[in-house]
Protein backbone atom coordinates (compact mmCIF):
# COMPACT_ATOMS: atom_id res chain seq x y z
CA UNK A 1 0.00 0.00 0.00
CA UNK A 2 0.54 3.79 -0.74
CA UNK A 3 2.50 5.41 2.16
CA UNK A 4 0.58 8.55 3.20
CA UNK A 5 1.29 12.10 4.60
CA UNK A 6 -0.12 14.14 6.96
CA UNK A 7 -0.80 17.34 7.36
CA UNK A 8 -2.07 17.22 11.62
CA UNK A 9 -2.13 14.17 13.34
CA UNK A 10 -4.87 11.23 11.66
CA UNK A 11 -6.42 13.58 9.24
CA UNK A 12 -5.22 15.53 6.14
CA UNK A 13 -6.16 16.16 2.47
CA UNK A 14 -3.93 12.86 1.58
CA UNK A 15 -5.83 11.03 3.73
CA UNK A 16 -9.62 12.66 3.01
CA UNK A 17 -8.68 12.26 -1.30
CA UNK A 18 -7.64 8.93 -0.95
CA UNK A 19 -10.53 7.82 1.36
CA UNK A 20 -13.17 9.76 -1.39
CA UNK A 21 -11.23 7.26 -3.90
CA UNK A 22 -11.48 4.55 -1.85
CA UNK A 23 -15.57 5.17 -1.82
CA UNK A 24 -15.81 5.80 -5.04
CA UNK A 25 -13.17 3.41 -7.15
CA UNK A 26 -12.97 0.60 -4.73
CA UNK A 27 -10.35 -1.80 -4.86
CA UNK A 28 -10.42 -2.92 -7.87
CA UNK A 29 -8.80 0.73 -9.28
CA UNK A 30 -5.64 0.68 -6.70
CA UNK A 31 -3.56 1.84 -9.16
CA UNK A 32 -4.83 4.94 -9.19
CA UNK A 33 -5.17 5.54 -5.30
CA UNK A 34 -1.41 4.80 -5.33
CA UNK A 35 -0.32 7.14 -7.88
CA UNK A 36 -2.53 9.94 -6.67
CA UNK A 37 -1.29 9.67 -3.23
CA UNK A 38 2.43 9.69 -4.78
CA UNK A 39 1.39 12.93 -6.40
CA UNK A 40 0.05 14.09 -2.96
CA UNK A 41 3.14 12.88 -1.23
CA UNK A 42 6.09 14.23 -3.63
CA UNK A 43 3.90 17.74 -3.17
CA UNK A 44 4.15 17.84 0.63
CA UNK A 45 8.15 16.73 0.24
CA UNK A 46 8.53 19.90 -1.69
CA UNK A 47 11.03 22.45 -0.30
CA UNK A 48 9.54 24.39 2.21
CA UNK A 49 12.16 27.08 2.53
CA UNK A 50 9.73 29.71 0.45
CA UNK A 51 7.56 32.60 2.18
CA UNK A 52 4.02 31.67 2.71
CA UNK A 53 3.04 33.39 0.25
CA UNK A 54 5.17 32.68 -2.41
CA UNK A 55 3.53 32.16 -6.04
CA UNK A 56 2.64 28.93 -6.66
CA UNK A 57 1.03 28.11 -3.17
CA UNK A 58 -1.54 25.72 -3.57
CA UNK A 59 -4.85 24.90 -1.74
CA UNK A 60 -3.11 21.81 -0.13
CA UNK A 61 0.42 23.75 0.17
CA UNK A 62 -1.35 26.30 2.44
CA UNK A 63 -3.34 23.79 4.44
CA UNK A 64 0.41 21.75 4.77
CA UNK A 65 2.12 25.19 5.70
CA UNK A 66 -0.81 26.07 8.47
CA UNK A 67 -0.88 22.84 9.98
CA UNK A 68 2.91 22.89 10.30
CA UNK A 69 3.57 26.50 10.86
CA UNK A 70 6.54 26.22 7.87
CA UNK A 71 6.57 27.44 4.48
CA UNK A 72 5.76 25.65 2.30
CA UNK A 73 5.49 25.84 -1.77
CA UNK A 74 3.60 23.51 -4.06
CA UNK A 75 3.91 22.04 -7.55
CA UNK A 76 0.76 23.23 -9.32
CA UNK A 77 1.23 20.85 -12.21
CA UNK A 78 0.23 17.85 -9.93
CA UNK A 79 -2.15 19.97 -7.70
CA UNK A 80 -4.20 20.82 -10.69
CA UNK A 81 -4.24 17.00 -11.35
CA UNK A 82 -5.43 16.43 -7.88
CA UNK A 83 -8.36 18.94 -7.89
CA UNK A 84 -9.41 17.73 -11.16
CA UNK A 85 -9.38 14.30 -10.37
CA UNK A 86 -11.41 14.33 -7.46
CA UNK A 87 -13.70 17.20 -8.53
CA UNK A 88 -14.78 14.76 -11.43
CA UNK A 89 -15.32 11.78 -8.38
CA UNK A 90 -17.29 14.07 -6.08
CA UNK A 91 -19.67 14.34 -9.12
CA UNK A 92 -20.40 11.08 -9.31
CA UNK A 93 -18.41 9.68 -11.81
CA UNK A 94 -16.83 6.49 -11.00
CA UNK A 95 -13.20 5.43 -12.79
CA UNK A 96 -12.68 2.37 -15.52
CA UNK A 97 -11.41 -0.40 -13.20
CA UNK A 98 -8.82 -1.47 -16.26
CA UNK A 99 -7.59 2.97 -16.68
CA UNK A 100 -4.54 4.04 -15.07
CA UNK A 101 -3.96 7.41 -13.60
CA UNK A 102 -2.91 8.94 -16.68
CA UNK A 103 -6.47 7.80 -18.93
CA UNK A 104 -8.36 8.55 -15.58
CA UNK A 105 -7.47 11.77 -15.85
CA UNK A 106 -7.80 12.76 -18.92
CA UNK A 107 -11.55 11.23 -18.77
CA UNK A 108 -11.87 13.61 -15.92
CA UNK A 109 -10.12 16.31 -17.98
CA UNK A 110 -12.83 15.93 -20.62
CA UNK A 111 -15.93 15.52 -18.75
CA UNK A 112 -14.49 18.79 -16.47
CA UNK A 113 -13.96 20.49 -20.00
CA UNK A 114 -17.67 19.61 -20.93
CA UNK A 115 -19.58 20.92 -17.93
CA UNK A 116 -17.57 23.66 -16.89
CA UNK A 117 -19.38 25.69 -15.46
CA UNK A 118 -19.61 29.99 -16.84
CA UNK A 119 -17.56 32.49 -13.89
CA UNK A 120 -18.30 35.48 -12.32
CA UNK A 121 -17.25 38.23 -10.39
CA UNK A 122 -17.40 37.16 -6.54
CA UNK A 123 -18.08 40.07 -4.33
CA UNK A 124 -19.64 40.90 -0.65
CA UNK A 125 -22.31 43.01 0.54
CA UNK A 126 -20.03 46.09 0.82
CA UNK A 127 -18.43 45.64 -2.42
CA UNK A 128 -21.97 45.50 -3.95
CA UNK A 129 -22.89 48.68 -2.35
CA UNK A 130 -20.50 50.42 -3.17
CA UNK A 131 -20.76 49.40 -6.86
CA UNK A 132 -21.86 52.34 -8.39
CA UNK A 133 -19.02 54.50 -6.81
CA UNK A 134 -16.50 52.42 -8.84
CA UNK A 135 -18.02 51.86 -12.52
CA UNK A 136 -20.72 52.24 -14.92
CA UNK A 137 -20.30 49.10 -15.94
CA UNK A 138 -22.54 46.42 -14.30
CA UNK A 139 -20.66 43.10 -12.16
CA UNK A 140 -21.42 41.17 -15.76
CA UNK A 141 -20.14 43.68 -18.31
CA UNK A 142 -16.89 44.34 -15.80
CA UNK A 143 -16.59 40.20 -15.93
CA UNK A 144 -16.48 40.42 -19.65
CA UNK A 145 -13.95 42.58 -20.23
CA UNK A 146 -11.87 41.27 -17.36
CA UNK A 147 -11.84 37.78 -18.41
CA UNK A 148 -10.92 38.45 -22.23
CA UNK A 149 -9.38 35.76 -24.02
CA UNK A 150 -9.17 33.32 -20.40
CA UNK A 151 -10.65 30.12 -20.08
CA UNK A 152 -14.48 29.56 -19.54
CA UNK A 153 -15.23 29.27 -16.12
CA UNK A 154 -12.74 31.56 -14.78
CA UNK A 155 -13.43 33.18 -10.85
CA UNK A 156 -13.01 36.55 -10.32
CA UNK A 157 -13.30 38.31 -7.17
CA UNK A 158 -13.55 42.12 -6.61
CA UNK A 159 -13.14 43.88 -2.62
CA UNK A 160 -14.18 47.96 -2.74
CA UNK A 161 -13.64 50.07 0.08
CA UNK A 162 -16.49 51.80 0.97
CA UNK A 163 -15.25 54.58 -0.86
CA UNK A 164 -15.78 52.41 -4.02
CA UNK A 165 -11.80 52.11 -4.39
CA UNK A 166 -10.01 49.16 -5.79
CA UNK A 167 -8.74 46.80 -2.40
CA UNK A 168 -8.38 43.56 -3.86
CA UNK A 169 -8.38 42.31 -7.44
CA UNK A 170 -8.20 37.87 -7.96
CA UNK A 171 -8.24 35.98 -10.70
CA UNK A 172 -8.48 31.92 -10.16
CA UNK A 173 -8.90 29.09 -12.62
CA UNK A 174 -8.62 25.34 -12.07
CA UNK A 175 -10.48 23.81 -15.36
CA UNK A 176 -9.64 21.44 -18.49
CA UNK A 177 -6.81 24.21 -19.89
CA UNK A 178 -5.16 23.85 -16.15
CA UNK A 179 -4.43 26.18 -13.48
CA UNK A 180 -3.55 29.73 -13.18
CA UNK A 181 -4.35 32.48 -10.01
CA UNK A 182 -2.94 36.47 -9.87
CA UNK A 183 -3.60 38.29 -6.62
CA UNK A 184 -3.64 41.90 -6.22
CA UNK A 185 -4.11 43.41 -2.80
CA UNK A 186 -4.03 47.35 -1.84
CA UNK A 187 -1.03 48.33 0.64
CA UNK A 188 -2.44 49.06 3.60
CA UNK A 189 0.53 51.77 3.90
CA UNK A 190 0.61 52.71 0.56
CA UNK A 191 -1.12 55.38 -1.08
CA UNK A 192 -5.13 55.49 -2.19
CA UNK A 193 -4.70 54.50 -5.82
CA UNK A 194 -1.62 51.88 -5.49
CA UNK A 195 -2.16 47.93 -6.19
CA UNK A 196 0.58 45.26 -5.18
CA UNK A 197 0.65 41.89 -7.85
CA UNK A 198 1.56 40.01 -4.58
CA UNK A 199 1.08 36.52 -5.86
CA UNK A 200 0.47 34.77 -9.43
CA UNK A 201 1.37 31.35 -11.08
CA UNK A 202 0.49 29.81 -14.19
CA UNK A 203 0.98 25.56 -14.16
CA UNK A 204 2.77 24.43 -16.95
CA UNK A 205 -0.21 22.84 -19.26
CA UNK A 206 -1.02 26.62 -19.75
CA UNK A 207 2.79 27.81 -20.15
CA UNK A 208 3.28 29.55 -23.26
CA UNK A 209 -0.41 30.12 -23.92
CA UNK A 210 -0.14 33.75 -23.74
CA UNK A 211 -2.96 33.31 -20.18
CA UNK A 212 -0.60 35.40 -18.10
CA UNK A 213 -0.15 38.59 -20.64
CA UNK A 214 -4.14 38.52 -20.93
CA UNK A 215 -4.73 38.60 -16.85
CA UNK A 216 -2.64 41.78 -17.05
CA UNK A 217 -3.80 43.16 -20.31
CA UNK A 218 -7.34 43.09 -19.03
CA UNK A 219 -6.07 44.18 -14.97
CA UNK A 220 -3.96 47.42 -16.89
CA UNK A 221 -7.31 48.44 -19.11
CA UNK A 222 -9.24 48.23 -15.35
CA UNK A 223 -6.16 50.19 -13.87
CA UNK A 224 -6.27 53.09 -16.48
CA UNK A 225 -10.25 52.99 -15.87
CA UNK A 226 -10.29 53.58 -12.19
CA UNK A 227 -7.15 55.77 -11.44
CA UNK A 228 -4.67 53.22 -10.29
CA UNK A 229 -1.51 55.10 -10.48
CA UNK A 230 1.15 52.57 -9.62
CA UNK A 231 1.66 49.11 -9.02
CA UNK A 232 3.92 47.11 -6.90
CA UNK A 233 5.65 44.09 -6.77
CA UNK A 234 8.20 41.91 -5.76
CA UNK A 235 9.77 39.95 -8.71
CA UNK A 236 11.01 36.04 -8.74
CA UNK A 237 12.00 33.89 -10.72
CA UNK A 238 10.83 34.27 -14.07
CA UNK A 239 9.29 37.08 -13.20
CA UNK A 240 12.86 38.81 -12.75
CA UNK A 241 12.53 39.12 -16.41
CA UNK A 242 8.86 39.09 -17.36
CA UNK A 243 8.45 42.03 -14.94
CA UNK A 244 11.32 44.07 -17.03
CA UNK A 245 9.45 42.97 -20.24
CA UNK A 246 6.26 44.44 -19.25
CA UNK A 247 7.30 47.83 -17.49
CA UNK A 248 7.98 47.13 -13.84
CA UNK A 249 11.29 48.86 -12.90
CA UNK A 250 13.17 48.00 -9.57
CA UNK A 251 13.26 50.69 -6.78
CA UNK A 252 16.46 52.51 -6.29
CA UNK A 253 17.61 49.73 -3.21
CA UNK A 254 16.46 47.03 -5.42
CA UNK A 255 18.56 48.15 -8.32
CA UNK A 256 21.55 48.55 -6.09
CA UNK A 257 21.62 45.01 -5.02
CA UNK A 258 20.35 43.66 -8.33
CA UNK A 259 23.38 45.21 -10.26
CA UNK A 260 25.65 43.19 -8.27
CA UNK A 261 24.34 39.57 -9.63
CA UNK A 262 24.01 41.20 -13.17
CA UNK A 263 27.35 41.80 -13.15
CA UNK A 264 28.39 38.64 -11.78
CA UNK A 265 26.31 36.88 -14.36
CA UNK A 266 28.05 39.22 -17.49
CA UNK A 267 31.64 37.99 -16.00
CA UNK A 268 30.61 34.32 -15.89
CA UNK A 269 29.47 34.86 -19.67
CA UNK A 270 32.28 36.74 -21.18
CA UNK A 271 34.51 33.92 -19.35
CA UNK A 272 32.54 31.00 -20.46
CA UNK A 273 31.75 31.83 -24.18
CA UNK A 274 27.98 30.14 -24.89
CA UNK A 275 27.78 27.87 -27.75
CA UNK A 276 27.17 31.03 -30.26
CA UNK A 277 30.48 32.15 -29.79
CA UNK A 278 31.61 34.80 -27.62
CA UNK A 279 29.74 37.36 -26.71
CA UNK A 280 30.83 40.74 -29.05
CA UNK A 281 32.71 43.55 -27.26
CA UNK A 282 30.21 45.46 -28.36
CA UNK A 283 27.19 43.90 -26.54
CA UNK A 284 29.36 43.11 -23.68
CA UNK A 285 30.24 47.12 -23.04
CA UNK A 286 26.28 47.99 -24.19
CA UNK A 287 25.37 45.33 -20.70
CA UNK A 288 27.94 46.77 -18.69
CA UNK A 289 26.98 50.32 -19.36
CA UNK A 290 23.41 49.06 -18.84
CA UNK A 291 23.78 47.39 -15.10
CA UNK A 292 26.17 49.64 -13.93
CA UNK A 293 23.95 52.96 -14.54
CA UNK A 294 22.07 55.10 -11.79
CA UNK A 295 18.51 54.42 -13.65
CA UNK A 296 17.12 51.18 -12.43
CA UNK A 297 14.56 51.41 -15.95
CA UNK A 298 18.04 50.22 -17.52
CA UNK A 299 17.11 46.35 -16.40
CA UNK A 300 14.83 47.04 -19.48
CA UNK A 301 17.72 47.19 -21.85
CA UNK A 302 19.29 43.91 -20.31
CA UNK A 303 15.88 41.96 -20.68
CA UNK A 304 15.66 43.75 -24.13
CA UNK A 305 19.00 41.94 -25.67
CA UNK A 306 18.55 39.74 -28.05
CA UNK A 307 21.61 38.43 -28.83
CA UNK A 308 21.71 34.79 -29.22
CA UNK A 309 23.20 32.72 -25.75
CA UNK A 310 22.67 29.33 -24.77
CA UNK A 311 19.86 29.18 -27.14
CA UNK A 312 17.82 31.45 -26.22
CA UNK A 313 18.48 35.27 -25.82
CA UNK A 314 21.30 36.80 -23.23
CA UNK A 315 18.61 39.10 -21.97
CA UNK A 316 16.71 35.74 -20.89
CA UNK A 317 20.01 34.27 -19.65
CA UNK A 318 20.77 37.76 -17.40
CA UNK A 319 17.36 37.20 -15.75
CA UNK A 320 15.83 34.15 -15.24
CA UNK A 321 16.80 31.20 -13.33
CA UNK A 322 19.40 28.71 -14.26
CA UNK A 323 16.42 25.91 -14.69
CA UNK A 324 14.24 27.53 -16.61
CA UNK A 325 17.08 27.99 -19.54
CA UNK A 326 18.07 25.74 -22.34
CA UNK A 327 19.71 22.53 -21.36
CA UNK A 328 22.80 23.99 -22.72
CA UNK A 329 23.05 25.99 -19.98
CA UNK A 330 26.30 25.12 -17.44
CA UNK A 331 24.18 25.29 -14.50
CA UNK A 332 26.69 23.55 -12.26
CA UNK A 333 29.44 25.80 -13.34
CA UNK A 334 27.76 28.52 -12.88
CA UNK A 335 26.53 27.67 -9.30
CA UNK A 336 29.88 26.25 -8.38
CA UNK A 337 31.48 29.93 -9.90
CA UNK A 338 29.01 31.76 -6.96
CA UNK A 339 26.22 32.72 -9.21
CA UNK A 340 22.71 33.04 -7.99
CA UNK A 341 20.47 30.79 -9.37
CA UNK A 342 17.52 33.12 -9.49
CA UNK A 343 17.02 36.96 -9.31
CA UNK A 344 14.52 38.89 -7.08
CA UNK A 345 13.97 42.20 -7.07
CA UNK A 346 11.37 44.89 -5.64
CA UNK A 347 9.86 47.28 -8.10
CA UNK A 348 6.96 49.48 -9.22
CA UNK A 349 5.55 50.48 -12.61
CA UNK A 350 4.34 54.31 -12.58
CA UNK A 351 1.58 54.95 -14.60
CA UNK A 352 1.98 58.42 -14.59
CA UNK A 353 5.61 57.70 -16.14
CA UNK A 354 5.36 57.97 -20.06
CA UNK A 355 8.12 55.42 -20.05
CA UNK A 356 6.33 52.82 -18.08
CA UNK A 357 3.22 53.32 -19.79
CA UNK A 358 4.73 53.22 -23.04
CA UNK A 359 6.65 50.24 -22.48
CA UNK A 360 3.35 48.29 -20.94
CA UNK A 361 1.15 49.26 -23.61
CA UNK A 362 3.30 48.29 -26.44
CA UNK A 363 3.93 44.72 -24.48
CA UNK A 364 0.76 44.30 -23.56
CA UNK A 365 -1.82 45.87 -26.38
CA UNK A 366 0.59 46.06 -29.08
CA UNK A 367 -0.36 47.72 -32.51
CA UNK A 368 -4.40 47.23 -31.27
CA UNK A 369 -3.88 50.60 -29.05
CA UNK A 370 -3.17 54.01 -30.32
CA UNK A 371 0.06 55.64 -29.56
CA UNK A 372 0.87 55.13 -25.82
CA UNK A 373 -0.09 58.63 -23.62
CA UNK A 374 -0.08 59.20 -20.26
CA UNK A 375 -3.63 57.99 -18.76
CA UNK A 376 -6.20 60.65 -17.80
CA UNK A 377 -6.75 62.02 -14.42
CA UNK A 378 -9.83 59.69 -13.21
CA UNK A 379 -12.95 60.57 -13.73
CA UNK A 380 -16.63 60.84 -11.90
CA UNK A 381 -16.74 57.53 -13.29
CA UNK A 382 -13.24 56.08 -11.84
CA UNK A 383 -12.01 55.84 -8.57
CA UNK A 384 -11.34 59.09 -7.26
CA UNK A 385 -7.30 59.92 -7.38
CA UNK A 386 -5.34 61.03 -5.06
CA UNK A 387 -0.94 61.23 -4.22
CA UNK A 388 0.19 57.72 -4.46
């Protein structure tokens, strides 16, 4: 039998999934009892070294990390397996006794993909009330345009203060496509019309489907509507670079430290030619004069290079962690030369900037926006503004 983990003394998610299996599969489908609880258990040996809420966190991570009082972050690939999986049992459905986990699954996939059910904007009393202080558009018509081009069935929830200002902004999905949630929270010591992108993760059956750059094409439009006038955030991993791609720009401390593992990365480079060759003088000196500036919106012209490294581009290999590059990639020598793995930095994008805005409309919207401007001072119709 499966060995099982627990999150509190006799009781758990492990145990309650693979007793709902046990109900509904019986014996006779062990096979996939054992493999789901291997998912469950290789989740809670994940490291647990991260913040609490690191991106990524899962349903089960959190109910690991509270039970425990340790940090704790989750795969979402398997989660979203999980929550699939048993969603489909708790509806009735009852596995092929001769399927495996894998054609289990993807029946569950299909039948989740078939009744999924439409989303909608989740709000409370207070938000409701205050409705009419934050848009003309109605809960539906503001659930339309914020779920653009994202998966049917996708949860959004919207907090006003009472003041009809923007508190908290979620978007969650767990469907047939996969799994994807972005939370944005108002500082409670920032200013009015300021939103932090605290948390977001996208699992890897949606990688590369362009979901993420839709969340925050749709979030921006609401931004420019109601008089946000900056953002905040703290970026990891890939987000090191996808932040610089969209118009984030680290604070003045951030860039101070950050400049520091740039550089180290450009030495290890220019001593370790990539497979391309070695990297021209002329880049080289256009990177150094780049990381070593005063402006911290330089990161933008190290995310920006697109010379070829390690096949992909150096401004990937500058930014983003060691295991999320081509294979070609000396990860050990670069760990063993004192490089750090993966960047983090703290940053803000400044929509009264023409730089930022320019440089997050033209990743985000393209040619399908006119020329990039400055947004409007809000409106009777937006939230009101105020200093930041």
């Amino acid at each position: 039998m499966a060995t099982h983990i627990s999150f509190a003394p006799g009781s758990g998610p492990a145990q309650a999934i693979e007793k709902y299996l046990q109900s509904k599969a019986g014996k006779k489908n062990e096979s996939v009892i054992q493999q789901l609880d291997a998912i469950v258990g290789d989740t809670l040996r994940a490291e647990m070294t991260d913040a609490l809420n690191t991106p990524g966190l899962s349903r089960i991570g959190a109910a690991f990390a509270k039970a425990h009082g340790s940090a704790f972050r989750a795969s979402t690939a398997t989660t979203w397996k999980v929550e699939i999986l048993t969603d489909w049992l708790k509806k009735g459905n009852t596995p092929d006794a001769s399927a495996d986990f894998d054609q289990t699954f993807e029946t569950a996939r299909a039948w989740t993909a078939e009744n999924q059910k439409p989303g909608m904007i989740d709000m409370n009393e207070d938000t409701e009330a205050a409705w009419p202080l934050f848009s003309e558009k109605t809960p539906d018509e503001m659930y339309e345009a914020l779920t653009k081009g994202l998966p049917k069935g996708t949860e959004v929830e919207i907090v006003l203060t009472d003041e009809g200002k923007l508190d908290t902004l979620c978007f969650n999905y767990t469907g047939s496509e996969g799994k994807f949630t972005f939370n944005r929270y108002h500082p409670s010591d920032a200013g009015e019309n300021v939103m932090d992108h605290m948390t977001g993760s996208v699992n890897q059956s949606l990688r590369g489907s362009g979901t993420s750059r839709k969340v925050q094409a749709n979030t921006f439009r609401l931004y420019e509507e109601c008089g946000i006038e900056k953002a905040t955030l703290s970026a990891q991993d890939m987000g090191a670079y996808a932040w610089a791609k969209l118009g984030f720009a680290p604070t003045e401390d951030a860039w101070e430290g950050l400049t520091i593992h740039l550089n180290e990365r450009l030495d290890f480079l220019t001593n370790n030619p990539p497979p391309e060759g070695a990297l021209p003088q002329a880049v080289v000196d256009k990177m150094r004069d780049a990381v070593n500036a005063d402006d911290p919106k330089k990161l933008w012209d190290v995310a920006d290079e697109k010379h070829a490294c390690y096949g992909t581009t150096l401004g990937k290999v500058m930014l983003m962690p060691f295991n999320e590059l081509p294979e070609s990639f000396p990860v050990k020598q670069a760990e063993n030369a004192g490089l750090n793995a993966r960047l983090s930095w703290d940053g803000e994008l400044d929509m009264k900037d023409t730089d930022c805005v320019q440089r997050y409309k033209k990743y985000l919207y393209g040619d399908r926006q006119p020329a990039a401007t400055v947004p409007a001072p809000a409106t009777a119709l937006s939230i009101p503004s105020s200093p930041a």
